[in-house]
C-alpha atoms as a PDB file:
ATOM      1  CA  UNK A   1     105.884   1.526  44.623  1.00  0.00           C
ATOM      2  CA  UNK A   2     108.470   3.749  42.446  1.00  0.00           C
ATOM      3  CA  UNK A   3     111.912   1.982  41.987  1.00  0.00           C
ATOM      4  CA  UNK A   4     113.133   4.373  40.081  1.00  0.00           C
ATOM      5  CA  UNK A   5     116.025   3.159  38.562  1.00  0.00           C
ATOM      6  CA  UNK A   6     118.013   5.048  35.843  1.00  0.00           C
ATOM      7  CA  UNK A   7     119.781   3.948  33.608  1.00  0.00           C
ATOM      8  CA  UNK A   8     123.770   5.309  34.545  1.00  0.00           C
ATOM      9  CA  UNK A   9     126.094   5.148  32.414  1.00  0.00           C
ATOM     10  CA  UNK A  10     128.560   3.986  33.786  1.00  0.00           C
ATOM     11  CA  UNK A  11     126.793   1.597  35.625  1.00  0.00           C
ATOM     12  CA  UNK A  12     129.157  -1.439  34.289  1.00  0.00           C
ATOM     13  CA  UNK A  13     132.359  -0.677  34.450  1.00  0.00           C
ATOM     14  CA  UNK A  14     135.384  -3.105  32.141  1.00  0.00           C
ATOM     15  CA  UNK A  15     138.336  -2.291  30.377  1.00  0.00           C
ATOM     16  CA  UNK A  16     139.707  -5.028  27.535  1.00  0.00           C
ATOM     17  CA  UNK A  17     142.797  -6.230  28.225  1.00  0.00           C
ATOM     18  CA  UNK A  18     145.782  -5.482  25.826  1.00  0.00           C
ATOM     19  CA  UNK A  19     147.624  -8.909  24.934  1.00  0.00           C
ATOM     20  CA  UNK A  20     151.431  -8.016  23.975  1.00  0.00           C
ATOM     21  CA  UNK A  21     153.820 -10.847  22.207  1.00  0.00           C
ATOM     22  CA  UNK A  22     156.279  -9.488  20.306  1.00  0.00           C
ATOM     23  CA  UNK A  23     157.800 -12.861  19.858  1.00  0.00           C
ATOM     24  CA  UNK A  24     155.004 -14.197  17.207  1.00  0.00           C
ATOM     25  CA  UNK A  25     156.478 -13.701  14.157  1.00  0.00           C
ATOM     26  CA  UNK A  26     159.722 -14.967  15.258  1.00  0.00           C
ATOM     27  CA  UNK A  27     158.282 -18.522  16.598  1.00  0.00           C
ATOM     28  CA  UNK A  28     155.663 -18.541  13.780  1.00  0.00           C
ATOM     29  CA  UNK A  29     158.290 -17.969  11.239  1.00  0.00           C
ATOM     30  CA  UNK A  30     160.594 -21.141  13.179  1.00  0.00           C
ATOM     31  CA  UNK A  31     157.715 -23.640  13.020  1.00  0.00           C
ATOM     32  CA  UNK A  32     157.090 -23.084   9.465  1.00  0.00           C
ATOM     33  CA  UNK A  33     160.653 -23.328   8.792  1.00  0.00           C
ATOM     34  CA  UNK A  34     160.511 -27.241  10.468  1.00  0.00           C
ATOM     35  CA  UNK A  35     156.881 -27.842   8.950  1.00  0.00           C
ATOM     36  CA  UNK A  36     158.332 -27.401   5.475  1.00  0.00           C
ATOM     37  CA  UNK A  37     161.091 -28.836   6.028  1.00  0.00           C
ATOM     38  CA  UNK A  38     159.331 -31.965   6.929  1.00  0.00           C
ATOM     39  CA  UNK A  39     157.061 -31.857   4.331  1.00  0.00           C
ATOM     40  CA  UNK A  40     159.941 -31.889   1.660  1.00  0.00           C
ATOM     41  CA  UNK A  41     162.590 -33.885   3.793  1.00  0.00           C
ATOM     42  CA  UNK A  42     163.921 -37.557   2.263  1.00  0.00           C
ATOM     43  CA  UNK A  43     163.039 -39.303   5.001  1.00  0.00           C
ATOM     44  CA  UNK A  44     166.849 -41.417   5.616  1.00  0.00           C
ATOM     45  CA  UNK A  45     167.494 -42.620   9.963  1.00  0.00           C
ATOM     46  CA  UNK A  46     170.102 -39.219  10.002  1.00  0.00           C
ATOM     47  CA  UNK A  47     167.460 -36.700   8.771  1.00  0.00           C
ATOM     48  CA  UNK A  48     164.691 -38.209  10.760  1.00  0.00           C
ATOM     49  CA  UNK A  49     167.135 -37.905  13.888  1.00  0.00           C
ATOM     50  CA  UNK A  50     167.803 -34.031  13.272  1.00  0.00           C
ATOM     51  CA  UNK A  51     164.436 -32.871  12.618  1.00  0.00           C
ATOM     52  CA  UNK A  52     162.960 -34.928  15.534  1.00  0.00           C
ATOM     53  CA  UNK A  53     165.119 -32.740  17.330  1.00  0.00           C
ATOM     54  CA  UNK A  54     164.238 -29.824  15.810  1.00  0.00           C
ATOM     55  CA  UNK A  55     160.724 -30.692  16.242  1.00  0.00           C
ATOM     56  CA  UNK A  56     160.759 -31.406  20.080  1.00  0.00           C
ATOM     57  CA  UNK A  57     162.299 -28.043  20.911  1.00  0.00           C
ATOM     58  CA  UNK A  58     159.570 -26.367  18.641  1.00  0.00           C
ATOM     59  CA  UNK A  59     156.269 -28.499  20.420  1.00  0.00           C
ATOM     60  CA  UNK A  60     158.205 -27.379  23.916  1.00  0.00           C
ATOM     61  CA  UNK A  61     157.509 -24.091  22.845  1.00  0.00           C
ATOM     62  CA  UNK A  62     153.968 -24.786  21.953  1.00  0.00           C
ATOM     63  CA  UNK A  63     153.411 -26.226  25.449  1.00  0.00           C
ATOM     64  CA  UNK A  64     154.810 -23.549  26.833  1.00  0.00           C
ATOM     65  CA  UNK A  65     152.610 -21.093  25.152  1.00  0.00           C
ATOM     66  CA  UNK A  66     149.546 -23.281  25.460  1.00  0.00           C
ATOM     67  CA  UNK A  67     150.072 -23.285  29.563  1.00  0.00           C
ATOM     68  CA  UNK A  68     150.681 -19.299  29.040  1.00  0.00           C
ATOM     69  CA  UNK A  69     147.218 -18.828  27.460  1.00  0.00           C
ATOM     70  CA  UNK A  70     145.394 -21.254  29.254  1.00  0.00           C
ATOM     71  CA  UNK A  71     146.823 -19.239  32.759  1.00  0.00           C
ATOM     72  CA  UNK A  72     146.137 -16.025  30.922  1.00  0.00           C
ATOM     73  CA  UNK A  73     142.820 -16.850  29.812  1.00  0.00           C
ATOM     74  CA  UNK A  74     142.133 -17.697  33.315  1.00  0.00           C
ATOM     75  CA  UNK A  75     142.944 -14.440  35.052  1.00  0.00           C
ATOM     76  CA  UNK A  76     141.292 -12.511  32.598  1.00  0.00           C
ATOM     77  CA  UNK A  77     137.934 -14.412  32.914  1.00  0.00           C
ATOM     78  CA  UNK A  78     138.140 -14.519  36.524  1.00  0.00           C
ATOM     79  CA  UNK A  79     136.841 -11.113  36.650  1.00  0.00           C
ATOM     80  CA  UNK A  80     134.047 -11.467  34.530  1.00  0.00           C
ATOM     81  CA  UNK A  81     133.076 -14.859  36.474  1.00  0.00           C
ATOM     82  CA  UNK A  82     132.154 -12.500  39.290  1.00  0.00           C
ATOM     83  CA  UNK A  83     130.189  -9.994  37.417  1.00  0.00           C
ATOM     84  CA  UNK A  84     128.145 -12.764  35.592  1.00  0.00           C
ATOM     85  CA  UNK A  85     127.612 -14.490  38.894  1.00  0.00           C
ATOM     86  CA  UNK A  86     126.233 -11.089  40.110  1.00  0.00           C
ATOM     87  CA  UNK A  87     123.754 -10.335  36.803  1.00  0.00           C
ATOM     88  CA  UNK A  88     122.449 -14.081  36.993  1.00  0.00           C
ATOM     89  CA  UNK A  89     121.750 -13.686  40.819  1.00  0.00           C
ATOM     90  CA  UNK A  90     120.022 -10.097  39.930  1.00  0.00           C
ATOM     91  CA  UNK A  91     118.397 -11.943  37.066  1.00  0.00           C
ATOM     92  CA  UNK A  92     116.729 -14.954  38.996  1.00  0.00           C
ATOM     93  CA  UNK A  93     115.572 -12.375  41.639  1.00  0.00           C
ATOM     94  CA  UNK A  94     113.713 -10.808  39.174  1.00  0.00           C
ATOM     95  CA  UNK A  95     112.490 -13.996  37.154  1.00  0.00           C
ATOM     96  CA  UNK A  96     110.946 -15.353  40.210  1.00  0.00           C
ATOM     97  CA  UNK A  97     109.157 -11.861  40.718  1.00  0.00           C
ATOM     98  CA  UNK A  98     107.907 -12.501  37.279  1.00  0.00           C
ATOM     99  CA  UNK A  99     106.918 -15.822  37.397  1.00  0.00           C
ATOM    100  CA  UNK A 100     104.913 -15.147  40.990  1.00  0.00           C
ATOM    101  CA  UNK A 101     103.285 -12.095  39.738  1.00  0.00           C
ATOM    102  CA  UNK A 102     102.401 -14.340  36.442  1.00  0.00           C
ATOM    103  CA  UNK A 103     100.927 -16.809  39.301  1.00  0.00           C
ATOM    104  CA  UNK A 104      98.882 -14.239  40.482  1.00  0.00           C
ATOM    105  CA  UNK A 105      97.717 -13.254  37.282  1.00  0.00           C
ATOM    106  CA  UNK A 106      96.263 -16.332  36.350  1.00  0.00           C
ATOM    107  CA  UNK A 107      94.887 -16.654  39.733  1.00  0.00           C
ATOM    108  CA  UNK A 108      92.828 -13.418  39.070  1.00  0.00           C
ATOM    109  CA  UNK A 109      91.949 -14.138  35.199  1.00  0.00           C
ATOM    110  CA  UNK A 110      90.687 -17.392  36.812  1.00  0.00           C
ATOM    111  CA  UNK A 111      88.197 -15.816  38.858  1.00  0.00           C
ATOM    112  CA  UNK A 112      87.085 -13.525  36.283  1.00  0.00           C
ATOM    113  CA  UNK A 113      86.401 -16.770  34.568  1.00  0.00           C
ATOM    114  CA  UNK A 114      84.644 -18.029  37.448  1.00  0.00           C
ATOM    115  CA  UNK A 115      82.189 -15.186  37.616  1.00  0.00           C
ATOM    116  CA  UNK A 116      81.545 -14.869  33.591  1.00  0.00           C
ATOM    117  CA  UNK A 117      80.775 -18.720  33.818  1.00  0.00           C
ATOM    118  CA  UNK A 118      78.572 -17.712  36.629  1.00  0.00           C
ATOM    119  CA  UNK A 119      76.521 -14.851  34.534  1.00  0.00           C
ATOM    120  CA  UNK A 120      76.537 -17.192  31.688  1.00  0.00           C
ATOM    121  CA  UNK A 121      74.702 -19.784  33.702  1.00  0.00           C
ATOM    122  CA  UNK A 122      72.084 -17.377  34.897  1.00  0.00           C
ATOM    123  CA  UNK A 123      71.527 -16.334  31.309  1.00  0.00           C
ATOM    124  CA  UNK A 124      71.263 -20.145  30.123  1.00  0.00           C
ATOM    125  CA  UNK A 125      68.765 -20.552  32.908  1.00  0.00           C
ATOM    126  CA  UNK A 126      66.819 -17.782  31.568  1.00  0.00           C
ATOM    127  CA  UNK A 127      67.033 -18.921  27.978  1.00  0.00           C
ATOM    128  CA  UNK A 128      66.114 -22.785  29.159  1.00  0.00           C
ATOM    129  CA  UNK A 129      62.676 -21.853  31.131  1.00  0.00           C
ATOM    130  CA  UNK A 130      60.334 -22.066  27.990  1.00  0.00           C
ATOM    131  CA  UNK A 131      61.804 -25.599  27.057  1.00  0.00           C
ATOM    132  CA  UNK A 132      63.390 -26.340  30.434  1.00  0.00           C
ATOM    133  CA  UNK A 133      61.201 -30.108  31.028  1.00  0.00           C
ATOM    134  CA  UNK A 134      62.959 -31.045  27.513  1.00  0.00           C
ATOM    135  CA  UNK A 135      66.048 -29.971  27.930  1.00  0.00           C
ATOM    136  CA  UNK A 136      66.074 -31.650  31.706  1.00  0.00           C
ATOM    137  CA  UNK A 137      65.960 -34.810  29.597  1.00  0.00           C
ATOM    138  CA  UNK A 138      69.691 -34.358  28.731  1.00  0.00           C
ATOM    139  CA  UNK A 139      72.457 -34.750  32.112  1.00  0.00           C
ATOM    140  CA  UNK A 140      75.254 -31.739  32.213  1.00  0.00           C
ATOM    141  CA  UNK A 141      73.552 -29.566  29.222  1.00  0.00           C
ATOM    142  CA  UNK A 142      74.820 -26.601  29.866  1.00  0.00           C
ATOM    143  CA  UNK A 143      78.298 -28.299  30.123  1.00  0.00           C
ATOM    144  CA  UNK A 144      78.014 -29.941  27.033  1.00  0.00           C
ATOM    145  CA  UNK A 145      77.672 -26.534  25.649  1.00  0.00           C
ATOM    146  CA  UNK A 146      79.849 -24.344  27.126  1.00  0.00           C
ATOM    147  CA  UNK A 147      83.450 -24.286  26.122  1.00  0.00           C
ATOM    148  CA  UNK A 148      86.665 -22.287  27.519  1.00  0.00           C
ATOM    149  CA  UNK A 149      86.161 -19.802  24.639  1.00  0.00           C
ATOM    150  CA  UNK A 150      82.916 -18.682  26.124  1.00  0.00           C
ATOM    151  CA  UNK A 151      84.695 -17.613  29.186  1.00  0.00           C
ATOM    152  CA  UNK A 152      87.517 -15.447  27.220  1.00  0.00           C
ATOM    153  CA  UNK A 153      87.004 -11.736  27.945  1.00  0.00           C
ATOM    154  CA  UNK A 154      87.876 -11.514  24.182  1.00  0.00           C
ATOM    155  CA  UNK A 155      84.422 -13.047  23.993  1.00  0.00           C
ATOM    156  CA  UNK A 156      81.270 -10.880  24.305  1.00  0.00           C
ATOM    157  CA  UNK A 157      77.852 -12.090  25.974  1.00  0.00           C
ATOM    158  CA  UNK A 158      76.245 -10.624  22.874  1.00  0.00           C
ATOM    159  CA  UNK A 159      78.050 -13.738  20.951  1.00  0.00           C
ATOM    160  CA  UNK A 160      77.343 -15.961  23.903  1.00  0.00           C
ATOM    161  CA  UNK A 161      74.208 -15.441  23.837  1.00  0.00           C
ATOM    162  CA  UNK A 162      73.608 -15.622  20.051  1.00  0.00           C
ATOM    163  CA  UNK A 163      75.620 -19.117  20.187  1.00  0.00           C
ATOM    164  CA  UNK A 164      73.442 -20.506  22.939  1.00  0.00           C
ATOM    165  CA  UNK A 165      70.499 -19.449  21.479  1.00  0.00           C
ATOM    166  CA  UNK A 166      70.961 -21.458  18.511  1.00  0.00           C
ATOM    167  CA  UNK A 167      72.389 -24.592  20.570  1.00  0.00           C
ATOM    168  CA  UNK A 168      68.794 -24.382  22.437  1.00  0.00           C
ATOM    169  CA  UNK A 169      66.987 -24.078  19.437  1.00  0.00           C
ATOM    170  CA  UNK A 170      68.502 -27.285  17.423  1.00  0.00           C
ATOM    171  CA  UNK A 171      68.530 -29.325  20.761  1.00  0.00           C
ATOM    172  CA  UNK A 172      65.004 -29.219  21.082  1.00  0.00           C
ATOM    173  CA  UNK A 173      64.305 -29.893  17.940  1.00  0.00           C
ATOM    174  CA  UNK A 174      66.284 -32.803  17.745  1.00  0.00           C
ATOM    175  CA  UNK A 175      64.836 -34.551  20.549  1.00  0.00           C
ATOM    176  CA  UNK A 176      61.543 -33.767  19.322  1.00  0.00           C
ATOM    177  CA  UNK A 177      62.431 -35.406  15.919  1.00  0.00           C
ATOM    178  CA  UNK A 178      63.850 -38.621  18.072  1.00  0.00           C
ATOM    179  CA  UNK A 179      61.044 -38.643  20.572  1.00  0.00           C
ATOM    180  CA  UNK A 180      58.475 -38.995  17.758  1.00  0.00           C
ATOM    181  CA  UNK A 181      60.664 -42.059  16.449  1.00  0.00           C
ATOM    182  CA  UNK A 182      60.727 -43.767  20.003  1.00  0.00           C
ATOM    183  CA  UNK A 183      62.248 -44.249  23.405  1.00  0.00           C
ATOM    184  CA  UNK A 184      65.228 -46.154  21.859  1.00  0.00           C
ATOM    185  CA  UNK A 185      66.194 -43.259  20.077  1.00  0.00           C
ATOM    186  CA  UNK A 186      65.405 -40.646  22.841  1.00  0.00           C
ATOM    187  CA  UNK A 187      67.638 -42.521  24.821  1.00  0.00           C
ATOM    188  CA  UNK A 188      70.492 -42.727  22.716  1.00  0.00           C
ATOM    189  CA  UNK A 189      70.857 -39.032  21.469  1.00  0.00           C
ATOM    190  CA  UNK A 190      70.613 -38.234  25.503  1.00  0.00           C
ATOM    191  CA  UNK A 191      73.705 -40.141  25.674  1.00  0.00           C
ATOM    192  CA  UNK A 192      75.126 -38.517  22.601  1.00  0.00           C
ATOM    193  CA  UNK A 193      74.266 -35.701  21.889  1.00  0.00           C
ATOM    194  CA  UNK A 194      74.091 -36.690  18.453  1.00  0.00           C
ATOM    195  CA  UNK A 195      71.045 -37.271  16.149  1.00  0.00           C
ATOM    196  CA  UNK A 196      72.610 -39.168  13.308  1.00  0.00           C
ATOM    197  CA  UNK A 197      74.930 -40.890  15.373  1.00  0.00           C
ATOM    198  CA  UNK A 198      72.065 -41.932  18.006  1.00  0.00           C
ATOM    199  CA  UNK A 199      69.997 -43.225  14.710  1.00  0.00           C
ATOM    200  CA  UNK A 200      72.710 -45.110  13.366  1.00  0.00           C
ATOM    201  CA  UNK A 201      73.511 -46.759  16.607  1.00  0.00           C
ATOM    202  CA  UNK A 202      69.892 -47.692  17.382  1.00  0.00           C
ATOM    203  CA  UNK A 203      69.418 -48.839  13.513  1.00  0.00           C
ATOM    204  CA  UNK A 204      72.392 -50.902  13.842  1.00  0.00           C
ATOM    205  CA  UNK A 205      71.738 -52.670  16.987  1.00  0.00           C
ATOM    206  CA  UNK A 206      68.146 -53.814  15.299  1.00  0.00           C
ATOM    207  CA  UNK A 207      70.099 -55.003  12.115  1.00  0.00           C
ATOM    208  CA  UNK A 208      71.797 -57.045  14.041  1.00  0.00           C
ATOM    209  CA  UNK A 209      69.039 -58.036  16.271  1.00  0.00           C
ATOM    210  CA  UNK A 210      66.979 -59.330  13.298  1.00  0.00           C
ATOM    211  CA  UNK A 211      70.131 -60.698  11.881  1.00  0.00           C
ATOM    212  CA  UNK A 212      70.671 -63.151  15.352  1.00  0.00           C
ATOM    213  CA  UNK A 213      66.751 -63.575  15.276  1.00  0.00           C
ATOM    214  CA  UNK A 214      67.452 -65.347  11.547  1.00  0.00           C
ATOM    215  CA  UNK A 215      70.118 -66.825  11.967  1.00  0.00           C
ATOM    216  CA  UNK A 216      68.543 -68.980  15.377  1.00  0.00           C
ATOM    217  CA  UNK A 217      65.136 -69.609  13.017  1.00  0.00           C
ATOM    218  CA  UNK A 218      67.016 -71.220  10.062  1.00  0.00           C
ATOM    219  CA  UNK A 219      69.687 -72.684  12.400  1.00  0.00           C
ATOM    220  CA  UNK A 220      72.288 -72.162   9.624  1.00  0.00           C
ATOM    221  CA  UNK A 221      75.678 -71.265  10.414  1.00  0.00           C
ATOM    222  CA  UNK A 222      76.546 -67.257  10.605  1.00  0.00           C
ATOM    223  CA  UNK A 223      80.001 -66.206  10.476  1.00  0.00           C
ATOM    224  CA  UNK A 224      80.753 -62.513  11.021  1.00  0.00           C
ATOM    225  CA  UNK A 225      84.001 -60.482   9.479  1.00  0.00           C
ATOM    226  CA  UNK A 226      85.592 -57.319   9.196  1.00  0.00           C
ATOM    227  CA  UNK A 227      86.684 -55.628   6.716  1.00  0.00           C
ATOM    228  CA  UNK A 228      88.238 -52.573   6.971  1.00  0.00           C
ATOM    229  CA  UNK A 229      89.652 -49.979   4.100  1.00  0.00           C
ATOM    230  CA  UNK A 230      87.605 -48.825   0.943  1.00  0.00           C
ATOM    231  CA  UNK A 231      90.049 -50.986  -1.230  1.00  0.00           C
ATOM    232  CA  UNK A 232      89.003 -54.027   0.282  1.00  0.00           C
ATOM    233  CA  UNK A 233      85.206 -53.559   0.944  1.00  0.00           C
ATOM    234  CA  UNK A 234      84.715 -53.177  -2.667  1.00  0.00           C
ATOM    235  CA  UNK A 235      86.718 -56.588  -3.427  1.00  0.00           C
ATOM    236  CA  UNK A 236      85.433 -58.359  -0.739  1.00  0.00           C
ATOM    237  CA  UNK A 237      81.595 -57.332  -1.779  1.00  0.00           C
ATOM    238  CA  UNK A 238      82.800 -58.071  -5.603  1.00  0.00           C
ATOM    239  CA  UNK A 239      83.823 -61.569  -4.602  1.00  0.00           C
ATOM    240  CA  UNK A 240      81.477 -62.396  -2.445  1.00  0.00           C
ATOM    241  CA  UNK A 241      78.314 -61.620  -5.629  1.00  0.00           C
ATOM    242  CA  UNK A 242      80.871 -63.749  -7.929  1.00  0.00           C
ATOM    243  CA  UNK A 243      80.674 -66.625  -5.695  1.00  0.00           C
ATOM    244  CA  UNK A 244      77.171 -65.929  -5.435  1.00  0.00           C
ATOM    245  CA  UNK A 245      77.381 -65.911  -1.397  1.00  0.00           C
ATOM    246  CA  UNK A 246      74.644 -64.996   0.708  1.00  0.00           C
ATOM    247  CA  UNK A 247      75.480 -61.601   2.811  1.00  0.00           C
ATOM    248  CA  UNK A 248      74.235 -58.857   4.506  1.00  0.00           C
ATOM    249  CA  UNK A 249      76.532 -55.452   4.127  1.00  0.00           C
ATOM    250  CA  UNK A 250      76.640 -53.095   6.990  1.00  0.00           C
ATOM    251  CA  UNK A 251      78.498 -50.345   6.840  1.00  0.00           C
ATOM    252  CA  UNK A 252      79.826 -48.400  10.299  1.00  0.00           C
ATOM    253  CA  UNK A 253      79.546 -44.582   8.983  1.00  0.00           C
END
């Protein structure tokens, strides 16, 4: 397809109009004459009577010359109505060629993405065989891995690669660090993903386990609060040792 268009010169063709009105000094010299006297008049009911006169027969002029330029304005614009009516028609012809093609675009760049994510799994396959029974322990692994960057063509496999590599690598180890601490922990980091956050969780649960367990054997009352904010931790802990109150701290990091 060759549209060959050219650029003519004289493609758009407008001539500005020429405005005559000889009269302007004459009725801008008149109204001044009535503004100033008006400004300086004594106002008395005979010279308010003249120059009300004076002053209707001046604004009859003005609306006179205001209908003038509103009709004049009118004509002129009319033909440039139709030739902006003509570039915004040839403009939205071409902006929805644009935005289809743009369509299409993404369409294709999706695809591409489609079949990158495709050689990427087939490497991560690869790369999972040694430690693949471990890393079976964990649901959607390569999708907790992989992000949209992966699949930019800006992005190399080389980098892919070196990136999954060293997601592998600290995965396993990981859930051979919790496995060797027990199936509570095992089965927290599978859900996520997350050593410290999987120990915390499990350590907090048995804190408060052990807390319940006490509190049922000495059948004394437990009350649990909240505190949140640095500020009032610390006073809260600071009152709580100068009323020599029994507590347990537990803080969620």
């Amino acid at each position: 397809m060759d549209l060959n268009i050219i650029e003519k010169q004289n493609d758009v063709i407008y001539e500005i109009p020429k405005i005559q009105f000889p009269a302007y000094e004459e009725y801008k010299e008149k109204a001044q004459i009535v503004a100033n006297y008006i400004s300086s008049m004594t106002v008395t009911p005979e010279t308010v009577k003249d120059v009300k006169k004076d002053l209707a027969k001046a604004r009859k002029l003005v609306d006179r010359l205001t209908q003038s330029r509103i009709d004049m304005k009118k004509d002129i614009l009319s033909g440039f109505n139709v030739y902006e009516s003509q570039v915004k028609e040839i403009t939205g012809i071409v902006d929805a060629a644009d935005k289809e093609l743009r369509g299409k675009l993404k369409e294709l760049e999706e695809v591409d993405r489609q079949k990158k994510q495709q050689e990427i799994r087939e490497l991560w396959n690869k790369r999972i065989r040694p430690y693949k029974e471990t890393i079976d322990l964990l649901p959607d692994a390569f999708d907790k891995w992989i992000t949209p960057g992966h699949l930019n063509k800006s992005t190399s496999m080389k980098s892919i690669e070196a990136d999954m590599a060293a997601w592998i690598d600290k995965t396993i180890k990981e859930i051979n660090t919790v496995s060797n601490m027990g199936k509570d922990y095992l089965i927290e980091y599978i859900t996520t993903y997350d050593i410290t956050k999987a120990i915390n969780n499990v350590r907090e649960r048995a804190l408060l386990s052990e807390t319940i367990k006490n509190t049922e054997e000495s059948k004394e009352p437990v009350s649990y609060f909240i505190v949140t904010g640095t500020k009032d931790i610390s006073l809260t802990e600071r009152l709580l040792k100068e009323n020599k109150i029994n507590f347990k701290r537990k803080d969620n990091n």
